[in-house]
C-alpha atoms as a PDB file:
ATOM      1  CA  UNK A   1      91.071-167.324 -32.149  1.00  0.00           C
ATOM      2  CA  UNK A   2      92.100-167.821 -35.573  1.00  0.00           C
ATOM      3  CA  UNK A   3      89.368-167.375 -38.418  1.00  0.00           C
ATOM      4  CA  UNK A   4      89.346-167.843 -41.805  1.00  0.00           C
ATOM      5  CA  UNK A   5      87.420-164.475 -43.765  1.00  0.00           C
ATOM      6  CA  UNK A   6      86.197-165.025 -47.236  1.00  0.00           C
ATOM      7  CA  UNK A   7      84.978-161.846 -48.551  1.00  0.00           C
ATOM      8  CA  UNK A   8      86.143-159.558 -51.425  1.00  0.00           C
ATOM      9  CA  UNK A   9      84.589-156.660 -50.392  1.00  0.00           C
ATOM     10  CA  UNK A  10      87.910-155.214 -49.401  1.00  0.00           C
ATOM     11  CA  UNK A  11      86.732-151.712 -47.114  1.00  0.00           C
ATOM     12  CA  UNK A  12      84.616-155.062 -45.248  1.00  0.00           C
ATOM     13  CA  UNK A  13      87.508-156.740 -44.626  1.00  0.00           C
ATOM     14  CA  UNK A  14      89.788-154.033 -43.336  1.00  0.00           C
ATOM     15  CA  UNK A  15      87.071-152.836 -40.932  1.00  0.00           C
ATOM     16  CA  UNK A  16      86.415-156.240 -39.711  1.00  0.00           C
ATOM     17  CA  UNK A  17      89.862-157.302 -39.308  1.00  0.00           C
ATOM     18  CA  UNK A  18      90.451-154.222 -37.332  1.00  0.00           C
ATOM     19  CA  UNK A  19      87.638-154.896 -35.147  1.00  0.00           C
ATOM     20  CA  UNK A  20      87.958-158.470 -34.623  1.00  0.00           C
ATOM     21  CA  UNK A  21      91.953-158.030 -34.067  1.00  0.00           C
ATOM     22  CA  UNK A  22      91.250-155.475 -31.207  1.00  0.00           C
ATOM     23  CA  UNK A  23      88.762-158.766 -29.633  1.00  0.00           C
ATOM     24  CA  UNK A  24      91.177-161.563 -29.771  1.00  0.00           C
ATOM     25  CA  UNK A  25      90.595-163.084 -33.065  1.00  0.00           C
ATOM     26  CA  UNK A  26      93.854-163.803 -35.537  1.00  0.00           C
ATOM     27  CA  UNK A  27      91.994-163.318 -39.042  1.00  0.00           C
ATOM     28  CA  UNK A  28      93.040-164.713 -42.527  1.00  0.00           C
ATOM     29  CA  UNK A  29      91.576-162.381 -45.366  1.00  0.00           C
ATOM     30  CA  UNK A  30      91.023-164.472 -48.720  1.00  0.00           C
ATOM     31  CA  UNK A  31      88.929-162.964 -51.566  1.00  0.00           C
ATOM     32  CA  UNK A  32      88.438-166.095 -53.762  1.00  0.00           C
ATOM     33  CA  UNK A  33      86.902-169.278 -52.787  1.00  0.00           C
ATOM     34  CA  UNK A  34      90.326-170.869 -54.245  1.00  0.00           C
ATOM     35  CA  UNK A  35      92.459-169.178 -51.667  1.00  0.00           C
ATOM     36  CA  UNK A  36      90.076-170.067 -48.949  1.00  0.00           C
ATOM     37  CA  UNK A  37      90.366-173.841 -50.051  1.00  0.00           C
ATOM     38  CA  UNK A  38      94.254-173.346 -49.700  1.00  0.00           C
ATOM     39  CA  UNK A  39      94.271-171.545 -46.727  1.00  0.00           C
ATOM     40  CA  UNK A  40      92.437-174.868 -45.048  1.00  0.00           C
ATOM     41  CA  UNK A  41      95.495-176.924 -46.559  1.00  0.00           C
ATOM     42  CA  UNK A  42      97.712-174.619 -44.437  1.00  0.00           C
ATOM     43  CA  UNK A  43      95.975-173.476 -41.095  1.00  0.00           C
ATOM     44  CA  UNK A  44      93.526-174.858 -38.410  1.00  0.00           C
ATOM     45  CA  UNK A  45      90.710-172.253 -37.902  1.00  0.00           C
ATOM     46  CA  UNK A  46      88.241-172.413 -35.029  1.00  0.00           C
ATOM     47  CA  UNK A  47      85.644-170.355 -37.185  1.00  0.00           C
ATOM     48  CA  UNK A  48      84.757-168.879 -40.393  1.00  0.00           C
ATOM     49  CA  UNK A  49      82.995-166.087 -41.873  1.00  0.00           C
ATOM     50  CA  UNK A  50      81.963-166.570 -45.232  1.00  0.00           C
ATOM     51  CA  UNK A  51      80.848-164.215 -48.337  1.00  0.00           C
ATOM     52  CA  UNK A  52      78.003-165.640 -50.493  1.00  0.00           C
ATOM     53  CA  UNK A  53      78.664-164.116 -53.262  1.00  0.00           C
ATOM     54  CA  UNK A  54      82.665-164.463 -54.703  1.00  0.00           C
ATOM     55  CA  UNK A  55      84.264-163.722 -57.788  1.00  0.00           C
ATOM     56  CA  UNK A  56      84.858-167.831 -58.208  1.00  0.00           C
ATOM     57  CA  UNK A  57      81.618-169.085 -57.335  1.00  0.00           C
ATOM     58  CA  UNK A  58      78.916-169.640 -54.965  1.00  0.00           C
ATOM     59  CA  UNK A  59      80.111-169.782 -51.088  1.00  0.00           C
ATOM     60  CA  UNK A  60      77.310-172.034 -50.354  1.00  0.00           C
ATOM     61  CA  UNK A  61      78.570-174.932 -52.486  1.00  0.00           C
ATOM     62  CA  UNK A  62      81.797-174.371 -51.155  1.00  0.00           C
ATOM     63  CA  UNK A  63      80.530-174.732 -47.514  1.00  0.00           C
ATOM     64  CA  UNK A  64      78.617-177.735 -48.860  1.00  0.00           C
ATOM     65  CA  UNK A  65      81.915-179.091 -50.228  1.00  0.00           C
ATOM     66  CA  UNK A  66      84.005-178.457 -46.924  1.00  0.00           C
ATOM     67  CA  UNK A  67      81.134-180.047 -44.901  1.00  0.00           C
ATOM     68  CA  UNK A  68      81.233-183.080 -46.924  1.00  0.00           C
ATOM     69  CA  UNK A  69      85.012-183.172 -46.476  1.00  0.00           C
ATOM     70  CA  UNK A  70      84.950-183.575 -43.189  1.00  0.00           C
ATOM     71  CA  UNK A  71      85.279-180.043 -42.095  1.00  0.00           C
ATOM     72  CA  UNK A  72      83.289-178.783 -39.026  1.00  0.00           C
ATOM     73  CA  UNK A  73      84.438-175.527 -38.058  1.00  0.00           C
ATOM     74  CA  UNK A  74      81.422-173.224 -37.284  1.00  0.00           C
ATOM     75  CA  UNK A  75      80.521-170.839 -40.088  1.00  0.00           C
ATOM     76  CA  UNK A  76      79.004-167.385 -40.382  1.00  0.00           C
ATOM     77  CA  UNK A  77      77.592-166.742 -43.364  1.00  0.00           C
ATOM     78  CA  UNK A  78      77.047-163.010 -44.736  1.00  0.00           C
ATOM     79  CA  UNK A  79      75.065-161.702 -47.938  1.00  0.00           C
ATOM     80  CA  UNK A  80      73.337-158.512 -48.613  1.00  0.00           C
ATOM     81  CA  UNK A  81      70.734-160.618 -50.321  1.00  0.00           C
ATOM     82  CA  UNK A  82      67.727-160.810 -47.648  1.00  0.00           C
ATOM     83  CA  UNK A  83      66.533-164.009 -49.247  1.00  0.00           C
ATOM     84  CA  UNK A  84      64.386-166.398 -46.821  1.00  0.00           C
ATOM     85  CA  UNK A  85      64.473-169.624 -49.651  1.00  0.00           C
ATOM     86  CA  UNK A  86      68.251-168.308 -49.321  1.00  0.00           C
ATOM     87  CA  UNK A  87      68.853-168.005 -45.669  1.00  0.00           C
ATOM     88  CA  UNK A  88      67.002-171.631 -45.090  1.00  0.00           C
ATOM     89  CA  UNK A  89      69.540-173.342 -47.767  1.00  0.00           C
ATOM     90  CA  UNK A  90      72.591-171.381 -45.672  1.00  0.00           C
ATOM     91  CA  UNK A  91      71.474-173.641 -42.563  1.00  0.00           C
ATOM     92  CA  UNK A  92      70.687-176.898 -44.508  1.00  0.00           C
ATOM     93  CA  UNK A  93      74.242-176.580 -46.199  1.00  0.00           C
ATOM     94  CA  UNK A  94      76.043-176.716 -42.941  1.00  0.00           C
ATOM     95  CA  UNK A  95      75.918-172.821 -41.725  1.00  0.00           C
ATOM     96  CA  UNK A  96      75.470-171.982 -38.110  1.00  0.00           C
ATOM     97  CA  UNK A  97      74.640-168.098 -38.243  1.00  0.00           C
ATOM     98  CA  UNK A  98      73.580-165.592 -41.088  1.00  0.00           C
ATOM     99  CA  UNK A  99      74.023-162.074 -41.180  1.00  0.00           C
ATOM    100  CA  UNK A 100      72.441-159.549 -43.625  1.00  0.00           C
ATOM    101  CA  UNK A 101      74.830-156.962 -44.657  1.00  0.00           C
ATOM    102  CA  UNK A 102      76.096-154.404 -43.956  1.00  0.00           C
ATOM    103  CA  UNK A 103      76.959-155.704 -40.674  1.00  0.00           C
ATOM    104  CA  UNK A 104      78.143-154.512 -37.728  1.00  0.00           C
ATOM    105  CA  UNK A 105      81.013-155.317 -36.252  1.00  0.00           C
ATOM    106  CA  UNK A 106      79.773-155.442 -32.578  1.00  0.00           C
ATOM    107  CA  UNK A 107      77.138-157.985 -33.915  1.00  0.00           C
ATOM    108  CA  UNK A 108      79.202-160.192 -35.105  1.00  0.00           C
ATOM    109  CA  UNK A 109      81.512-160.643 -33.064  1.00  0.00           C
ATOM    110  CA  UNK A 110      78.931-161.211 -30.323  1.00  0.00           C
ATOM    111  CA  UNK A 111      77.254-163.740 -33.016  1.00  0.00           C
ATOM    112  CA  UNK A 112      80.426-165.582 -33.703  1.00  0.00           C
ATOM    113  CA  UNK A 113      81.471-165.790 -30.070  1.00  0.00           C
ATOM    114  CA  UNK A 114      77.770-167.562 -29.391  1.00  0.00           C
ATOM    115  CA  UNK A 115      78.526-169.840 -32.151  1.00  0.00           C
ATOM    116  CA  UNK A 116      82.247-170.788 -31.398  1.00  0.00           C
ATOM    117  CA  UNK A 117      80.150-171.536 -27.389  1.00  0.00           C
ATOM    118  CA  UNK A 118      77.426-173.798 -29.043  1.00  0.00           C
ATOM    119  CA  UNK A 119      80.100-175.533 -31.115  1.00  0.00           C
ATOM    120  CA  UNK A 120      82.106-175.702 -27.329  1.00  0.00           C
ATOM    121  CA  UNK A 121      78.635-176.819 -25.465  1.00  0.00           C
ATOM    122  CA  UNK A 122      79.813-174.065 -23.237  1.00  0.00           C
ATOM    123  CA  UNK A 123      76.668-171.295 -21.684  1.00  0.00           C
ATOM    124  CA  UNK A 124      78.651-169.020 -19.783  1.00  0.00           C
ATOM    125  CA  UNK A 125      81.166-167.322 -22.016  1.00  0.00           C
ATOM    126  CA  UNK A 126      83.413-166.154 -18.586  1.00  0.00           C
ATOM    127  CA  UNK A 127      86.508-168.529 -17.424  1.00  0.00           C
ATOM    128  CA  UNK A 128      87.273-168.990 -13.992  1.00  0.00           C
ATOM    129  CA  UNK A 129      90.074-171.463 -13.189  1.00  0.00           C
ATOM    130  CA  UNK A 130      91.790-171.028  -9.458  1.00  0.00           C
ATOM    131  CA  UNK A 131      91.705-167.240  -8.284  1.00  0.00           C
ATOM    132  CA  UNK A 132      91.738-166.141 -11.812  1.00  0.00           C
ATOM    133  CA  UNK A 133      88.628-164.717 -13.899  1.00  0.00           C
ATOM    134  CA  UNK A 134      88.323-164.189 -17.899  1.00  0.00           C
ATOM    135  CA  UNK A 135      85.958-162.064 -19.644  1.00  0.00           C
ATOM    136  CA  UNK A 136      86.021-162.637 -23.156  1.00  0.00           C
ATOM    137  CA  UNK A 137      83.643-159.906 -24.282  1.00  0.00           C
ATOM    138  CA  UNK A 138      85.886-157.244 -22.517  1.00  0.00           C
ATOM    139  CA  UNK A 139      89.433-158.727 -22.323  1.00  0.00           C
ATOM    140  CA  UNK A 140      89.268-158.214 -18.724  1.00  0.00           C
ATOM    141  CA  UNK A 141      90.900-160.513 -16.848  1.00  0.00           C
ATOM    142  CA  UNK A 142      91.373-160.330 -12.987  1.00  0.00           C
ATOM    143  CA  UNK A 143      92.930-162.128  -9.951  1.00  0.00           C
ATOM    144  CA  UNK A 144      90.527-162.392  -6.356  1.00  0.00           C
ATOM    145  CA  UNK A 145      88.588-160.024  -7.819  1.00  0.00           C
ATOM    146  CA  UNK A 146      91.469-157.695  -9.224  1.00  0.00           C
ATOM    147  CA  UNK A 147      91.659-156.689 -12.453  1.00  0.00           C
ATOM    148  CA  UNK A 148      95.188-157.347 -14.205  1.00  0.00           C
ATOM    149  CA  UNK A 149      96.571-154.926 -17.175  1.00  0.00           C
ATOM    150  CA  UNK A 150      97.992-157.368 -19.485  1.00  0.00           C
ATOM    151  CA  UNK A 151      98.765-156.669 -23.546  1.00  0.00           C
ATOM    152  CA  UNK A 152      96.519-157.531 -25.885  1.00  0.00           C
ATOM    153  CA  UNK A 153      98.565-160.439 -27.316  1.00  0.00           C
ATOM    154  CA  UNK A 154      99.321-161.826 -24.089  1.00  0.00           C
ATOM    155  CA  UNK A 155      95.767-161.610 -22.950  1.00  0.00           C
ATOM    156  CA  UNK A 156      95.494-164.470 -26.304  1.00  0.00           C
ATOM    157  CA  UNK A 157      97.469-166.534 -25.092  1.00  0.00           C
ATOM    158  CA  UNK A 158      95.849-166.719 -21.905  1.00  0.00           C
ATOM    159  CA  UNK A 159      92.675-167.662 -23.527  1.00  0.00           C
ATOM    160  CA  UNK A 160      93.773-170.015 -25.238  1.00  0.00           C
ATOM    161  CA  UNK A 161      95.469-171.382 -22.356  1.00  0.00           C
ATOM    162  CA  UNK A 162      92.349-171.263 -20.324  1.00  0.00           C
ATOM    163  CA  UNK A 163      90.251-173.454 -22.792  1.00  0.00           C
ATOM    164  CA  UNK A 164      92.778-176.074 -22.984  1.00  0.00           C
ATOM    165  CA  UNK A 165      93.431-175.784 -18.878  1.00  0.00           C
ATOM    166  CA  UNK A 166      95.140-178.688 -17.340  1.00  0.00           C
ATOM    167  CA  UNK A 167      96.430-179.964 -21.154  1.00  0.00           C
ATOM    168  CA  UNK A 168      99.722-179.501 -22.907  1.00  0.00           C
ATOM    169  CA  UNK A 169      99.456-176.883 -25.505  1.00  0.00           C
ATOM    170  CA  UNK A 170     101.725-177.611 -27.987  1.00  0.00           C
ATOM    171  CA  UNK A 171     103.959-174.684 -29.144  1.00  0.00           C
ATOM    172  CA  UNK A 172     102.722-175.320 -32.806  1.00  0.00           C
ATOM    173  CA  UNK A 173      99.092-175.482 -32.125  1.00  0.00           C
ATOM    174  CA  UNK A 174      99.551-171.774 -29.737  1.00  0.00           C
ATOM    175  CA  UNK A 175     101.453-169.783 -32.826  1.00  0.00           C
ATOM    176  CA  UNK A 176      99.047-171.237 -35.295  1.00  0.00           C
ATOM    177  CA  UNK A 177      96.081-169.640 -33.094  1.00  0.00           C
ATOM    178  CA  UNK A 178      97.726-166.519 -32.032  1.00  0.00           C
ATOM    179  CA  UNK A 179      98.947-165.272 -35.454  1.00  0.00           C
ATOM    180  CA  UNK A 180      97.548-165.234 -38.862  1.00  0.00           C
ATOM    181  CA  UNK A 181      99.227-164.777 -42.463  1.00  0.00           C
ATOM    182  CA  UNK A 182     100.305-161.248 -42.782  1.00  0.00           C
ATOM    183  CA  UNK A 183     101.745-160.851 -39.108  1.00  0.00           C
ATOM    184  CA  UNK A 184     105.158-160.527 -38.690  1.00  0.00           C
ATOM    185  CA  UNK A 185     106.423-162.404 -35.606  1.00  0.00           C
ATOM    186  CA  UNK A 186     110.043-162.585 -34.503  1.00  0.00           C
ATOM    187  CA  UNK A 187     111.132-166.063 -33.791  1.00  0.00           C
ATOM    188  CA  UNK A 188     111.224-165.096 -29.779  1.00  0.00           C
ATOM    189  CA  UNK A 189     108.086-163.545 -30.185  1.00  0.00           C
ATOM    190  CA  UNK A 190     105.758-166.023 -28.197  1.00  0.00           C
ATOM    191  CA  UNK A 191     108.326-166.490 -25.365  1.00  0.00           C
ATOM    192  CA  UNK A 192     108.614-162.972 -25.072  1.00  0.00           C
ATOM    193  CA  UNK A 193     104.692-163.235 -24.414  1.00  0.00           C
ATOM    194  CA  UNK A 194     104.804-166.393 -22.098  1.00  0.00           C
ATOM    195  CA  UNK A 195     107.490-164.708 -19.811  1.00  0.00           C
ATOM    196  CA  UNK A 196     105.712-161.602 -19.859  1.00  0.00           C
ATOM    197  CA  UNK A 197     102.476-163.551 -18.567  1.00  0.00           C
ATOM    198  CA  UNK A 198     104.180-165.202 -16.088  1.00  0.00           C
ATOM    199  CA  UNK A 199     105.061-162.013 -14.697  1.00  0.00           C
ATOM    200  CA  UNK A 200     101.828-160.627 -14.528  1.00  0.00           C
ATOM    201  CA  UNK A 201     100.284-164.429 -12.872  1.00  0.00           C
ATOM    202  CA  UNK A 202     103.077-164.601 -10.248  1.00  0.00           C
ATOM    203  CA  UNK A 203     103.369-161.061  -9.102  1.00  0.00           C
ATOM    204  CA  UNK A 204      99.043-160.919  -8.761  1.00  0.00           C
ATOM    205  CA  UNK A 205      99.319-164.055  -6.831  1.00  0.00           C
ATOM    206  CA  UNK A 206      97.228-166.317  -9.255  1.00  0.00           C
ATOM    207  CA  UNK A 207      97.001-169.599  -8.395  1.00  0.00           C
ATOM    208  CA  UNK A 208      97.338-170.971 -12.105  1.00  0.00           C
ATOM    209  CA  UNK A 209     100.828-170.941 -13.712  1.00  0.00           C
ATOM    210  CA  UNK A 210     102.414-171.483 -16.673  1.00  0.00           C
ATOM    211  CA  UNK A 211     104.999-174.482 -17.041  1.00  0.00           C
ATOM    212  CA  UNK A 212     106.885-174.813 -19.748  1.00  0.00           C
ATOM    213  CA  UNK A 213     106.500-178.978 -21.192  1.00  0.00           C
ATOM    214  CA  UNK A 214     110.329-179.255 -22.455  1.00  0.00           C
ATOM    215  CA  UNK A 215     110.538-180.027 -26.548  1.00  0.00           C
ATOM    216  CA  UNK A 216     106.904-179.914 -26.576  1.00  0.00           C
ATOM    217  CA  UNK A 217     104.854-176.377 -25.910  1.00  0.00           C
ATOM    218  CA  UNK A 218     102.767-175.090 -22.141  1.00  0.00           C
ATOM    219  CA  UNK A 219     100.279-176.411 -19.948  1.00  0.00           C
ATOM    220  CA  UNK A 220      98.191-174.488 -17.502  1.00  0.00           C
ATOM    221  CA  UNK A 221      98.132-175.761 -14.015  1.00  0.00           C
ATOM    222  CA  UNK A 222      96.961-174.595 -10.575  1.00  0.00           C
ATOM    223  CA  UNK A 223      99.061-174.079  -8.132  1.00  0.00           C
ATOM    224  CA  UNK A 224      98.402-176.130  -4.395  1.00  0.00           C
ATOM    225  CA  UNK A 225      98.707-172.169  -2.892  1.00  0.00           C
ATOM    226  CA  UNK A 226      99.714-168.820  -3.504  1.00  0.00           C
ATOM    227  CA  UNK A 227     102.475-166.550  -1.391  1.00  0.00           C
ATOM    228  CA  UNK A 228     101.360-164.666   1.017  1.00  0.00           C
END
């Protein structure tokens, strides 16, 4: 899931990234609230974590700002100033969770992934769609019941696949989600991870596929059976 990380804290942000790269999420690092506000101009993010405290100003006004723009990706907010008055104003300017540094990294990403379901509607984090089960929490995903060893990038796609099940992904909208700013993708490099997918899905016998929506990206469809 792509997310947008305002902090300039910068041992945070390396340990976060690392953390939150190894659970699915593509992460932006900006350390200014100017960079964030360009970084909006130039990617869709499904959620943000958000310093209070930046060298350019107050991240609360600039949540304010984005909220009155229109904006309503689900925010984190983090501080190491354990301020009720504080924490009160976070959720009256448009936050959705606050965290007290220092924070763990198990934490939050169990905090943003209950956000990102309440901003879904959704109560059971787990996917099922045909034979095929997701866990989010542990990557795991398995067919009937058996568990499927698929990469780390390719398990992304999936999700992201699985949340939009039964509607055309376009290509754009998948790379935008799958990588952030500083990775270095090849220009083959998602249909080296759809045909690698595919592979895994057809040789476990999973009833949903992948097809392949010519000139315009994927959709994820069940199939009426599976071979035998």
């Amino acid at each position: 899931m792509r997310t947008l990380f305002v902090d300039h804290h910068v041992d945070l942000t390396r340990a976060v990234r690392v953390a939150l790269g190894d659970s699915g999420f593509a992460v932006d690092v900006v350390d200014t609230l100017e960079e964030a506000s360009i970084a909006f101009c130039c990617a869709s993010y499904e959620i943000l974590l958000l310093e209070l405290s930046l060298p350019d100003g107050d991240g609360l006004d600039w949540l304010r700002q984005l909220r009155s723009d229109g904006h309503s990706v689900p925010a984190v907010i983090m501080s190491s100033l354990n301020d009720l008055e504080k924490r009160i104003a976070v959720f009256n300017g448009g936050g959705d969770d606050f965290l007290l540094k220092p924070v763990s990294s198990d934490e939050l990403i169990a905090r943003m992934r209950a956000v990102l379901r309440r901003s879904t509607q959704k109560t059971d984090p787990n996917i099922v769609f045909g034979n095929l089960h997701f866990d989010p929490i542990s990557r795991q995903v398995s067919v009937a019941g058996h568990p499927l060893r698929i990469a780390r990038r390719e398990i992304c796609i999936l999700e992201h696949l699985l949340n939009r099940a039964g509607r055309i992904v376009p290509r754009a909208q998948l790379e935008d989600h799958l990588y952030s700013f500083n990775d270095e993708v090849s220009a083959n490099a998602l249909e080296v991870g759809i045909y690698r997918l595919r592979g895994h899905l057809c040789r476990s016998n999973a009833t949903p596929q992948i097809k392949t929506v010519r000139g315009i990206g994927y959709i994820l469809e069940l199939t009426d059976s599976v071979s035998a």
